[in-house]
C-alpha atoms as a PDB file:
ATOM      1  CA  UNK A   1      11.901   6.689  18.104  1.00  0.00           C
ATOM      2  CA  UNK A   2       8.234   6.545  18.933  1.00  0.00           C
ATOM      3  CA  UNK A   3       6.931   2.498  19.211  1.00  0.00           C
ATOM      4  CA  UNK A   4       3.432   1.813  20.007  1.00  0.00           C
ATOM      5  CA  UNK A   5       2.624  -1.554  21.514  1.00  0.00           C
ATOM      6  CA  UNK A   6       0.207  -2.953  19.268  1.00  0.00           C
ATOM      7  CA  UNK A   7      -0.741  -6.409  19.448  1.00  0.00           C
ATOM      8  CA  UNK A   8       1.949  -8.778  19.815  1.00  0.00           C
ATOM      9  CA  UNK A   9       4.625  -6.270  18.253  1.00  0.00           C
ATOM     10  CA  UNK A  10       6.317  -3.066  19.359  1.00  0.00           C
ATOM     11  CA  UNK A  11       5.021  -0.833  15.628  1.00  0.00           C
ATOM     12  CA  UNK A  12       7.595   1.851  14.621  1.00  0.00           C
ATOM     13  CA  UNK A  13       5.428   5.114  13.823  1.00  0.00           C
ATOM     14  CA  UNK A  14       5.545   9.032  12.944  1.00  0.00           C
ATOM     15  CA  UNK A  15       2.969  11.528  12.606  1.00  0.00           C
ATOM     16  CA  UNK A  16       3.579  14.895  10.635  1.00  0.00           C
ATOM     17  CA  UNK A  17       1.229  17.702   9.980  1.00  0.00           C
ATOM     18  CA  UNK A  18      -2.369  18.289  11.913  1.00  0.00           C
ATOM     19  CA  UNK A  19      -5.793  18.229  10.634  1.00  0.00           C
ATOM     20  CA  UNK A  20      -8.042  14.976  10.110  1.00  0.00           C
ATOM     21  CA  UNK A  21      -5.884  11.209  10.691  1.00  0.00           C
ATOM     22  CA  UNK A  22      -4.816   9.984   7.680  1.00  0.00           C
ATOM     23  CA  UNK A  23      -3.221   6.638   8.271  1.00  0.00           C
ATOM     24  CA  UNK A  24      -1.186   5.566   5.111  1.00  0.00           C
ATOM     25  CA  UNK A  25       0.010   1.876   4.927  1.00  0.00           C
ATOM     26  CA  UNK A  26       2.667   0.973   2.660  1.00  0.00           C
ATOM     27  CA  UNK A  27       3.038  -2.407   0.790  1.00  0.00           C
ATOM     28  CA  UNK A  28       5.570  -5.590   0.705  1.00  0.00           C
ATOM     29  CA  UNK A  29       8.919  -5.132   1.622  1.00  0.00           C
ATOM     30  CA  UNK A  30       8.107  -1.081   2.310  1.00  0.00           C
ATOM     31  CA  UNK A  31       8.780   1.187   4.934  1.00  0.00           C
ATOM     32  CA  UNK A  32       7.180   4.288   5.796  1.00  0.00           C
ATOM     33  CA  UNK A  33       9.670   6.415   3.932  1.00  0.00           C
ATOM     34  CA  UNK A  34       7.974   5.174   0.862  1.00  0.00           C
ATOM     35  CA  UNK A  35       5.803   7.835   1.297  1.00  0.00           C
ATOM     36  CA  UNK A  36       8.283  10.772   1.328  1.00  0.00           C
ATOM     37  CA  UNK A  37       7.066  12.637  -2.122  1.00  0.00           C
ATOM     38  CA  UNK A  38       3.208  12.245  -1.171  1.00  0.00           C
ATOM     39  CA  UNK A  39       4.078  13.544   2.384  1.00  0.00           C
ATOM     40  CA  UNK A  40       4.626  16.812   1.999  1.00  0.00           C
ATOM     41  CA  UNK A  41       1.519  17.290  -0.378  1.00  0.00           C
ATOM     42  CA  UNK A  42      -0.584  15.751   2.739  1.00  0.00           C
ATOM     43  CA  UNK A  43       0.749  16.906   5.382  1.00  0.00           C
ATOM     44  CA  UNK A  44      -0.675  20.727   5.598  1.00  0.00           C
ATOM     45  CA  UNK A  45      -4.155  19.453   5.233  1.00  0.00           C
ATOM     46  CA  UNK A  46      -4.029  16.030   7.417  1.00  0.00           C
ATOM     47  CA  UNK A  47      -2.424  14.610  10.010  1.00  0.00           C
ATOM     48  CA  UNK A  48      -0.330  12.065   8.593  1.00  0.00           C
ATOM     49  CA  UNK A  49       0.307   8.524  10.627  1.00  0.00           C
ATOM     50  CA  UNK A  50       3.263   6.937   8.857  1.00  0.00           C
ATOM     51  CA  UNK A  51       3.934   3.587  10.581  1.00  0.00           C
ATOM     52  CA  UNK A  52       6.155   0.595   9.284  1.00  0.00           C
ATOM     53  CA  UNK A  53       4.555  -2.351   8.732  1.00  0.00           C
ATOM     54  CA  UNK A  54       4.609  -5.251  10.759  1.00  0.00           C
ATOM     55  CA  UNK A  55       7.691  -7.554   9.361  1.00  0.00           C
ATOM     56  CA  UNK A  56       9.794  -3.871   7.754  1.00  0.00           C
ATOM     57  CA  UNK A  57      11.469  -1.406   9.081  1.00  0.00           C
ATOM     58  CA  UNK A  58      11.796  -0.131  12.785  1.00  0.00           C
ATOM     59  CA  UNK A  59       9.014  -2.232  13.796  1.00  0.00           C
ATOM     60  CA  UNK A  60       8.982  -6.034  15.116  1.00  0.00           C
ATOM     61  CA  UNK A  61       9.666  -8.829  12.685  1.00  0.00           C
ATOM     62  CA  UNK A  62       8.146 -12.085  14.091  1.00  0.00           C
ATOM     63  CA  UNK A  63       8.603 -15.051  11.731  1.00  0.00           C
ATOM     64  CA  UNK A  64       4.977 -16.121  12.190  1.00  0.00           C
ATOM     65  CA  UNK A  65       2.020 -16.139   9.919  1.00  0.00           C
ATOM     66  CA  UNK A  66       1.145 -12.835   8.306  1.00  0.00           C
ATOM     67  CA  UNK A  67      -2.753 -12.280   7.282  1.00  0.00           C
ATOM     68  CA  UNK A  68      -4.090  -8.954   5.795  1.00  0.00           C
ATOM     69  CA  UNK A  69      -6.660  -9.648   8.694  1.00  0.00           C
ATOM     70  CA  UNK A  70      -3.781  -9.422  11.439  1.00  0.00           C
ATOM     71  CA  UNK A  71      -2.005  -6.797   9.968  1.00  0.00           C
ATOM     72  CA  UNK A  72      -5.118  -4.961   9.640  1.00  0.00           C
ATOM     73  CA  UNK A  73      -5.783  -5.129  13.592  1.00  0.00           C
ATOM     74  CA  UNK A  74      -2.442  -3.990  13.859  1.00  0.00           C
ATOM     75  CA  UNK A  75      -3.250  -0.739  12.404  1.00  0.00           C
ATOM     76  CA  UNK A  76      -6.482  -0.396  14.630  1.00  0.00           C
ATOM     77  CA  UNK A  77      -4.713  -1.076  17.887  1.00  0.00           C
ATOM     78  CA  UNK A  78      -1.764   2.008  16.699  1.00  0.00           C
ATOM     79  CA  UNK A  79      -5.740   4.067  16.078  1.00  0.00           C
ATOM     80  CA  UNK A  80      -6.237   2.840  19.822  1.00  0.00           C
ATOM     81  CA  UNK A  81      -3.005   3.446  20.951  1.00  0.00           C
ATOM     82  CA  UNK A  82      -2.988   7.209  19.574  1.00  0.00           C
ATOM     83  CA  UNK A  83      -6.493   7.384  21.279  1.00  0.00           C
ATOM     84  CA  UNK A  84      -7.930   8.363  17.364  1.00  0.00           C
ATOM     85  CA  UNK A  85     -11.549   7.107  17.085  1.00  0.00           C
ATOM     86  CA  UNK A  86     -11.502   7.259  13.204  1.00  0.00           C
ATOM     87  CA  UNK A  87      -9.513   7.769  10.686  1.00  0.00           C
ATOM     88  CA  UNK A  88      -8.814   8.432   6.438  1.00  0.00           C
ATOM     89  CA  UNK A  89      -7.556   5.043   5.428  1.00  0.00           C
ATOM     90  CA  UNK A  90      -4.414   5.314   2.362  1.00  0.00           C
ATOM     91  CA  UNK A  91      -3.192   1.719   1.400  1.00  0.00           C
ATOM     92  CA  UNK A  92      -0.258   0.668  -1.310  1.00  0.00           C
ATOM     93  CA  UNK A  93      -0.611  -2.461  -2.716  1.00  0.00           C
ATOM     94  CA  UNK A  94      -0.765  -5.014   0.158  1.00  0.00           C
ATOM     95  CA  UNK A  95      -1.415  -2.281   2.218  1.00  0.00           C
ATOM     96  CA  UNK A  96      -4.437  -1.296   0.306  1.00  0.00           C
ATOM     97  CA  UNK A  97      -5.969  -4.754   0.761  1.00  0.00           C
ATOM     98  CA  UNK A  98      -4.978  -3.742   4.926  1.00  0.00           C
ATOM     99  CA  UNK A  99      -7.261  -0.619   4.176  1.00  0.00           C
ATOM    100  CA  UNK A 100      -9.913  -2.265   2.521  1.00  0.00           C
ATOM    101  CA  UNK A 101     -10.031  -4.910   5.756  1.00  0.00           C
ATOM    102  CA  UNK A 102      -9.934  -1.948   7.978  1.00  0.00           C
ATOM    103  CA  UNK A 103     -13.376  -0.469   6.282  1.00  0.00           C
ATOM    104  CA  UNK A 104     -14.928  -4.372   5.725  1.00  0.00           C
ATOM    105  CA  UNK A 105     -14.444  -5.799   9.342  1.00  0.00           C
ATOM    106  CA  UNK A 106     -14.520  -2.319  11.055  1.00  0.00           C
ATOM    107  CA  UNK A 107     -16.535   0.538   9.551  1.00  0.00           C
ATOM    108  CA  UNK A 108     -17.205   2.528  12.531  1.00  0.00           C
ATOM    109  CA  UNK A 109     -13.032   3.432  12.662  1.00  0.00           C
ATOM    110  CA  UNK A 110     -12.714   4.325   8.758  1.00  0.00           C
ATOM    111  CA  UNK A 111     -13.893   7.853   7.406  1.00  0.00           C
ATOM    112  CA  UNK A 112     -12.508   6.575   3.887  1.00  0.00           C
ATOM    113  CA  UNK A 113     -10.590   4.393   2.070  1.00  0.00           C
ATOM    114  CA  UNK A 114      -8.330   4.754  -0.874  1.00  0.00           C
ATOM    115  CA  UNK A 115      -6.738   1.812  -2.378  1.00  0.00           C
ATOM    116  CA  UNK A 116      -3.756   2.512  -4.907  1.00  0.00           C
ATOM    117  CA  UNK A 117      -2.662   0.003  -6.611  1.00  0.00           C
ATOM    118  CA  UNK A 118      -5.221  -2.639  -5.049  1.00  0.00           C
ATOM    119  CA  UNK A 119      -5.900  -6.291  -6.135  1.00  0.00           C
ATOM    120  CA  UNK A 120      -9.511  -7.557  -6.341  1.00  0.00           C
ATOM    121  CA  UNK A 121      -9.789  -9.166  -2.778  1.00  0.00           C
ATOM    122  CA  UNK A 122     -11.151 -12.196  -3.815  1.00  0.00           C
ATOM    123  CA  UNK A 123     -10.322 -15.488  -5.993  1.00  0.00           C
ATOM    124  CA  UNK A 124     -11.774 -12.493  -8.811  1.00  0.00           C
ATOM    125  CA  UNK A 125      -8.428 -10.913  -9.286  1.00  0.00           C
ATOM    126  CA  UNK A 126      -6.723  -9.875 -12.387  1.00  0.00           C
ATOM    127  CA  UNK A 127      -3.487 -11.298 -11.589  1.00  0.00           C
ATOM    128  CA  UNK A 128      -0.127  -9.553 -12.820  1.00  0.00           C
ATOM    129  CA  UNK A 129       0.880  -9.547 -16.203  1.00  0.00           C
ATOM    130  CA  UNK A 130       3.702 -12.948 -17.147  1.00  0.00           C
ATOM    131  CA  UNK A 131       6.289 -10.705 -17.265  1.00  0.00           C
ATOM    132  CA  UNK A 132       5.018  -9.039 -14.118  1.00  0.00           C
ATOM    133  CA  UNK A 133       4.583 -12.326 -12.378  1.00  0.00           C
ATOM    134  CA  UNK A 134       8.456 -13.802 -13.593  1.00  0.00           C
ATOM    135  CA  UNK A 135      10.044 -10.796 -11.855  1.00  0.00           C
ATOM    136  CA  UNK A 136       7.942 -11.324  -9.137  1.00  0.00           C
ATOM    137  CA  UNK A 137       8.827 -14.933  -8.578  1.00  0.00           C
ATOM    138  CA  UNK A 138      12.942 -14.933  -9.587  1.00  0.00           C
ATOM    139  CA  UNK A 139      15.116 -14.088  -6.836  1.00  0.00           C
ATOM    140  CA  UNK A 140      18.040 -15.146  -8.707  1.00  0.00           C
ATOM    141  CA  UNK A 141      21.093 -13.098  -9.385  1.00  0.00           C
ATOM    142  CA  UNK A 142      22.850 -10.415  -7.347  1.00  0.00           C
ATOM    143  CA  UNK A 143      20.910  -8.051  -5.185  1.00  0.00           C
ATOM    144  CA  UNK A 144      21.703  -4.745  -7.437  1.00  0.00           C
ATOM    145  CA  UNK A 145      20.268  -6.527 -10.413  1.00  0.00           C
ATOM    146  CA  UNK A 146      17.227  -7.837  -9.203  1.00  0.00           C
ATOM    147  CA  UNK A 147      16.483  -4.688  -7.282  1.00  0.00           C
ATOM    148  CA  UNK A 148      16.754  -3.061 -10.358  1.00  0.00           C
ATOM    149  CA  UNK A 149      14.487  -5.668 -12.403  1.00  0.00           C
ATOM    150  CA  UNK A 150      11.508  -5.083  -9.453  1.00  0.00           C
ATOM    151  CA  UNK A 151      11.645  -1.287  -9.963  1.00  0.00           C
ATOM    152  CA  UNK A 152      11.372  -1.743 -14.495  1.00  0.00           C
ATOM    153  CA  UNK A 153       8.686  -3.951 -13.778  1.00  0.00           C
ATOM    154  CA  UNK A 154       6.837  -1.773 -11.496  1.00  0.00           C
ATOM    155  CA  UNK A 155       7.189   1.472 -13.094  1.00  0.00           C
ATOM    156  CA  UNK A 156       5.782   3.033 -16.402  1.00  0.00           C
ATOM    157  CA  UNK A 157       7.901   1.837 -19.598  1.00  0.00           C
ATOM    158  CA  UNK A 158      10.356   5.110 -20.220  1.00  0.00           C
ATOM    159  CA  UNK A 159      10.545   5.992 -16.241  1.00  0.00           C
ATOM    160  CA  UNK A 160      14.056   4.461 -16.184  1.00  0.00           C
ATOM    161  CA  UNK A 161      15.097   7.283 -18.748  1.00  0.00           C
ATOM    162  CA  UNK A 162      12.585   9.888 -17.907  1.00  0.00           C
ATOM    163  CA  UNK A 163      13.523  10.279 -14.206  1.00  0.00           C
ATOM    164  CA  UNK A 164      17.214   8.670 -13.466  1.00  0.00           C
ATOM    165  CA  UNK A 165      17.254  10.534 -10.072  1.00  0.00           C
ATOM    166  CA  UNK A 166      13.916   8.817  -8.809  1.00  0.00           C
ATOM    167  CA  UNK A 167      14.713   5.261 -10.336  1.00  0.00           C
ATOM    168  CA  UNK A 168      18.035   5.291  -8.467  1.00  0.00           C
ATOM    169  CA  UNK A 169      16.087   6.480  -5.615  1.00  0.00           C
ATOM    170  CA  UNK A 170      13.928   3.419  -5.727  1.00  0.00           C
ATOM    171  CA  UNK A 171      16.817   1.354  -6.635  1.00  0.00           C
ATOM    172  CA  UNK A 172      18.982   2.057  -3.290  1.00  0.00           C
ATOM    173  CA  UNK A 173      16.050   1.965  -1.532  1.00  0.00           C
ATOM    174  CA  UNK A 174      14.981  -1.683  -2.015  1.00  0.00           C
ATOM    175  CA  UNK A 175      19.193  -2.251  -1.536  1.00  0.00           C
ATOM    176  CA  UNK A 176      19.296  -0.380   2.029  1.00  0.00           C
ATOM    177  CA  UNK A 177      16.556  -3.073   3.150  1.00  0.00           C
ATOM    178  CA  UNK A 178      16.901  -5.031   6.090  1.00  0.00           C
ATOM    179  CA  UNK A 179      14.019  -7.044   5.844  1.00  0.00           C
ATOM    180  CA  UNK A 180      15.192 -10.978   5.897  1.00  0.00           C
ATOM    181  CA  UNK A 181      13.860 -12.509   2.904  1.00  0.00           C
ATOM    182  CA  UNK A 182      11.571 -15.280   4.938  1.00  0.00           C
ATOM    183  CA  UNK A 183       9.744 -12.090   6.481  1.00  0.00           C
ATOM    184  CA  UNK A 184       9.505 -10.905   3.166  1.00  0.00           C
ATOM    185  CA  UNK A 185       8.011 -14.118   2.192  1.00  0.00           C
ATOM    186  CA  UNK A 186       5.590 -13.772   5.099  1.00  0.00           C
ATOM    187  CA  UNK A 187       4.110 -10.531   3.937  1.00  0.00           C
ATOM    188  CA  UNK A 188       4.013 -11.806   0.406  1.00  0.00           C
ATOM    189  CA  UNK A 189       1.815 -14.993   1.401  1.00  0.00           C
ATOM    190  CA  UNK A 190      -0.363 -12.537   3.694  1.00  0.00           C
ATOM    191  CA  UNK A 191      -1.821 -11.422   0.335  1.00  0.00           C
ATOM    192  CA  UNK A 192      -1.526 -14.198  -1.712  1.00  0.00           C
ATOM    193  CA  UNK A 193      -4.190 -15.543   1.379  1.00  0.00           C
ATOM    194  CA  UNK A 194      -6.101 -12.625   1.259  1.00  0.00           C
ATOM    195  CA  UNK A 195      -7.319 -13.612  -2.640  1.00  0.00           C
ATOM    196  CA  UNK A 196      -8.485 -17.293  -1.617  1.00  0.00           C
ATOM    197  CA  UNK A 197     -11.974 -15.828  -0.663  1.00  0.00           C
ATOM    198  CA  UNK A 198     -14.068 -13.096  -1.996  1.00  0.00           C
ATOM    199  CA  UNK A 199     -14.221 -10.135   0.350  1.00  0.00           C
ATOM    200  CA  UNK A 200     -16.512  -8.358  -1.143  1.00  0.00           C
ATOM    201  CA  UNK A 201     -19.646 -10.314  -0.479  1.00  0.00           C
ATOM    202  CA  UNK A 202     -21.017  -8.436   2.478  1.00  0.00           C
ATOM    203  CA  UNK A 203     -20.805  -5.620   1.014  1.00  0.00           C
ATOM    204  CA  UNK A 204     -18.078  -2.783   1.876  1.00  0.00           C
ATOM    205  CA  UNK A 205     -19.685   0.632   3.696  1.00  0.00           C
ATOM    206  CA  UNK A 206     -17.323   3.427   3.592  1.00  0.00           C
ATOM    207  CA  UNK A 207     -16.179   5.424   1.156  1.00  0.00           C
ATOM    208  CA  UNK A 208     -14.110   4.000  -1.424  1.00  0.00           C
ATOM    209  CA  UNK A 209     -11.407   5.530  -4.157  1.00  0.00           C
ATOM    210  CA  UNK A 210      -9.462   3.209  -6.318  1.00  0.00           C
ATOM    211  CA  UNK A 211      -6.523   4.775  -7.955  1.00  0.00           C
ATOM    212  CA  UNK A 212      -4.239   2.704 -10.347  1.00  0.00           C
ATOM    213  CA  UNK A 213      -1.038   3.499 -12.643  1.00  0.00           C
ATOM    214  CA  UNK A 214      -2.151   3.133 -15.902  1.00  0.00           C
ATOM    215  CA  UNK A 215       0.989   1.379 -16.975  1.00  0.00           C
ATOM    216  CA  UNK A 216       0.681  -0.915 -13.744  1.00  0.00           C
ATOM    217  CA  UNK A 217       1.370  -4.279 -14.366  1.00  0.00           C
ATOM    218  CA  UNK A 218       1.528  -5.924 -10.818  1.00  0.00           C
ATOM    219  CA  UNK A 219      -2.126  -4.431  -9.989  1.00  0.00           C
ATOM    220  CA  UNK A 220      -3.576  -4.201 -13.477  1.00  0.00           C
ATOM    221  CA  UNK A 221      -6.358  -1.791 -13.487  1.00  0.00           C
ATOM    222  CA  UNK A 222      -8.693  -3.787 -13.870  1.00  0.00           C
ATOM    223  CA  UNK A 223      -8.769  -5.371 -10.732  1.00  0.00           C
ATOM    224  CA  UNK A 224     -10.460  -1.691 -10.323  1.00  0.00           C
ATOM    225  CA  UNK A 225     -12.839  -2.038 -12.672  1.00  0.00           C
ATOM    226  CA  UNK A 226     -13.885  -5.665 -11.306  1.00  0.00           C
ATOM    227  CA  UNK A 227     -14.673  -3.654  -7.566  1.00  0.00           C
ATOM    228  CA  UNK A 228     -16.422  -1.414  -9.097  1.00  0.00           C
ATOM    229  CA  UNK A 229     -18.484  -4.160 -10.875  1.00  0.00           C
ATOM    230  CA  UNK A 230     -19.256  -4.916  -7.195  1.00  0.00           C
ATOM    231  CA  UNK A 231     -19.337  -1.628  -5.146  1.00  0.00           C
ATOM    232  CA  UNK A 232     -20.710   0.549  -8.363  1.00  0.00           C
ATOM    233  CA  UNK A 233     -20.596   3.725  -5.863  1.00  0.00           C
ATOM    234  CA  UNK A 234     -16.620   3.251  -5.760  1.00  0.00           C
ATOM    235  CA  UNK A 235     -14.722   6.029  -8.003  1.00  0.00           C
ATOM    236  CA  UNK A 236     -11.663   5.161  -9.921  1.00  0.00           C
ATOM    237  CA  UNK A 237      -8.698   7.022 -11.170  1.00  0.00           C
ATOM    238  CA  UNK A 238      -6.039   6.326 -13.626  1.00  0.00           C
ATOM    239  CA  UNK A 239      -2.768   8.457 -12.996  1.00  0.00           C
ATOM    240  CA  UNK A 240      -0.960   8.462 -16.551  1.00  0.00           C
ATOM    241  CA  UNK A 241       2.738   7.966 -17.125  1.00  0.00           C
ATOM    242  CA  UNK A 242       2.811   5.685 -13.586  1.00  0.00           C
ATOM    243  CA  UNK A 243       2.811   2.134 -13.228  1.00  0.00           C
ATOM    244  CA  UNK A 244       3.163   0.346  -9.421  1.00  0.00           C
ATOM    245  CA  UNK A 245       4.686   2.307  -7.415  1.00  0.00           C
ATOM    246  CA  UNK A 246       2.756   5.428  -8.385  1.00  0.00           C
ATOM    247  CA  UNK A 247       3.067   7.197  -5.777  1.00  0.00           C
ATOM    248  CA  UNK A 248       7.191   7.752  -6.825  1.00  0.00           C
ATOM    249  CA  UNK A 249       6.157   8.179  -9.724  1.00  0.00           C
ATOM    250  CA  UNK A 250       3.751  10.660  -9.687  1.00  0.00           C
ATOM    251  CA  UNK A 251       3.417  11.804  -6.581  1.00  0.00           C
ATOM    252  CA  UNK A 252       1.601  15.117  -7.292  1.00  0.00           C
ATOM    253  CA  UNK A 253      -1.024  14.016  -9.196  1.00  0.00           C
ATOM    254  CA  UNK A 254      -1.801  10.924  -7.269  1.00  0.00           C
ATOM    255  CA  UNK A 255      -1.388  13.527  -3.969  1.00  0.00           C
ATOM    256  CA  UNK A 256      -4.005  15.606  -5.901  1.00  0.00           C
ATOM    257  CA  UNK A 257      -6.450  13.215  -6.442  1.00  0.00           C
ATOM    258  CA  UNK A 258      -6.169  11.584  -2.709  1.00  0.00           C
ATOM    259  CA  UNK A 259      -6.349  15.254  -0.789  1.00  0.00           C
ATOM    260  CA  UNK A 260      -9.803  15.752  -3.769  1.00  0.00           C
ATOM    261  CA  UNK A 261     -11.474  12.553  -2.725  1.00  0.00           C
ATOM    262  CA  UNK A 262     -11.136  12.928   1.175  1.00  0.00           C
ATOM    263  CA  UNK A 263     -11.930  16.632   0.883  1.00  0.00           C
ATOM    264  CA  UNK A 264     -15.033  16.089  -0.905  1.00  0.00           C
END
């Protein structure tokens, strides 16, 4: 399995496909397979680096503190490591505040940035909706059932019924999880940190695309509109029928508009 070391961790990685870098980070409690239906839409125009974030998967766990800011060096030390100069910047949820870090603090390494799913990063930020935020915060009952309770929450209202095959999907994979909870709870407070200053007050230079689910309730779109209020040259897409975890949910149009953006 390939490791890079990166900081004070050994980082789990895989590339796929060749063209420009496209580093995509995935968010809490997520693995790189999180990306396996955007993937193969990718992959034949862009080189895809899939890594697992510090705290998940393959890569090192340390029960320490967790910023977006270290997390976001992690990422440019696997850039050094793979001896890429710069590189297309794809973040989920906590990983698109890592993204949006990656093109604040270090410009010169980010080509663009696409944030799906992405909280204002500032005390701004449209927080999730109540019923969002009591899922979020009870971690009672047995694992099956509150796996299942994350995955309603974070998908559009009918995708339970719609698409049985992918909730399932998402439902075994947030059951096949090793991640302890406390590490979980360190990536968690990494972005709850993150929000307790604005970000955005310097300005932000690359590129920017912010692309929500319209049905999203953990990221409500209009933490979008509130960047934009700020950055007016960011774009902004709404994927219908797709709430959180968009990128299961509608993979091809959210590969679609990703593969436009960086394109263009």
């Amino acid at each position: 399995m390939p490791k890079a070391s990166v900081q004070d961790i050994e980082m789990y990685y895989e590339i796929q496909g060749e063209g420009e870098p496209l580093l995509l980070i995935a968010g809490i409690g997520q693995d790189h397979n999180t990306w396996g239906l955007v993937a193969p839409h990718l992959q034949p125009d862009f080189q895809l680096i899939l890594p697992d974030n510090r705290g998940v998967g393959a890569t090192d766990m340390p029960d320490v503190t967790y910023t977006v800011e270290l997390m976001a060096g992690d990422f440019l030390a696997l850039l050094d490591e793979l001896a890429i100069e710069s590189a297309h910047v794809v973040g989920h949820s906590l990983g698109a505040a890592i993204a949006f870090e990656m093109g604040r603090a270090h410009p010169e390494r980010v080509r663009n940035v696409v944030m799906l799913s992405g909280l204002y990063p500032g005390p701004q930020v449209a927080m999730p909706s109540p019923e969002a935020m009591e899922v979020l915060t009870d971690r009672s009952g047995e694992p099956e059932e509150l796996v299942k309770r994350g995955a309603r929450i974070a998908t559009a209202p009918d995708f339970e019924e719609q698409q049985p095959e992918l909730f399932a999907m998402l439902v075994q994979a947030g059951l096949n999880r090793t991640q302890p909870p406390k590490i979980y709870e360190r990536q968690s407070t990494a972005g709850g940190l993150y929000l307790q200053e604005d970000h955005l007050g310097e300005g932000f230079d690359p590129p920017l695309l912010l692309i929500y689910g319209e049905h999203d309730e953990v990221a409500p779109p209009e933490n979008g509109e509130r960047i934009q209020s700020e950055l007016p040259d960011a774009e902004m897409t709404l994927i219908p029928d797709a709430g959180h975890f968009l990128h299961v949910e509608q993979p091809v149009a959210l590969s679609d508009a990703i593969a436009k953006f960086l394109e263009g």
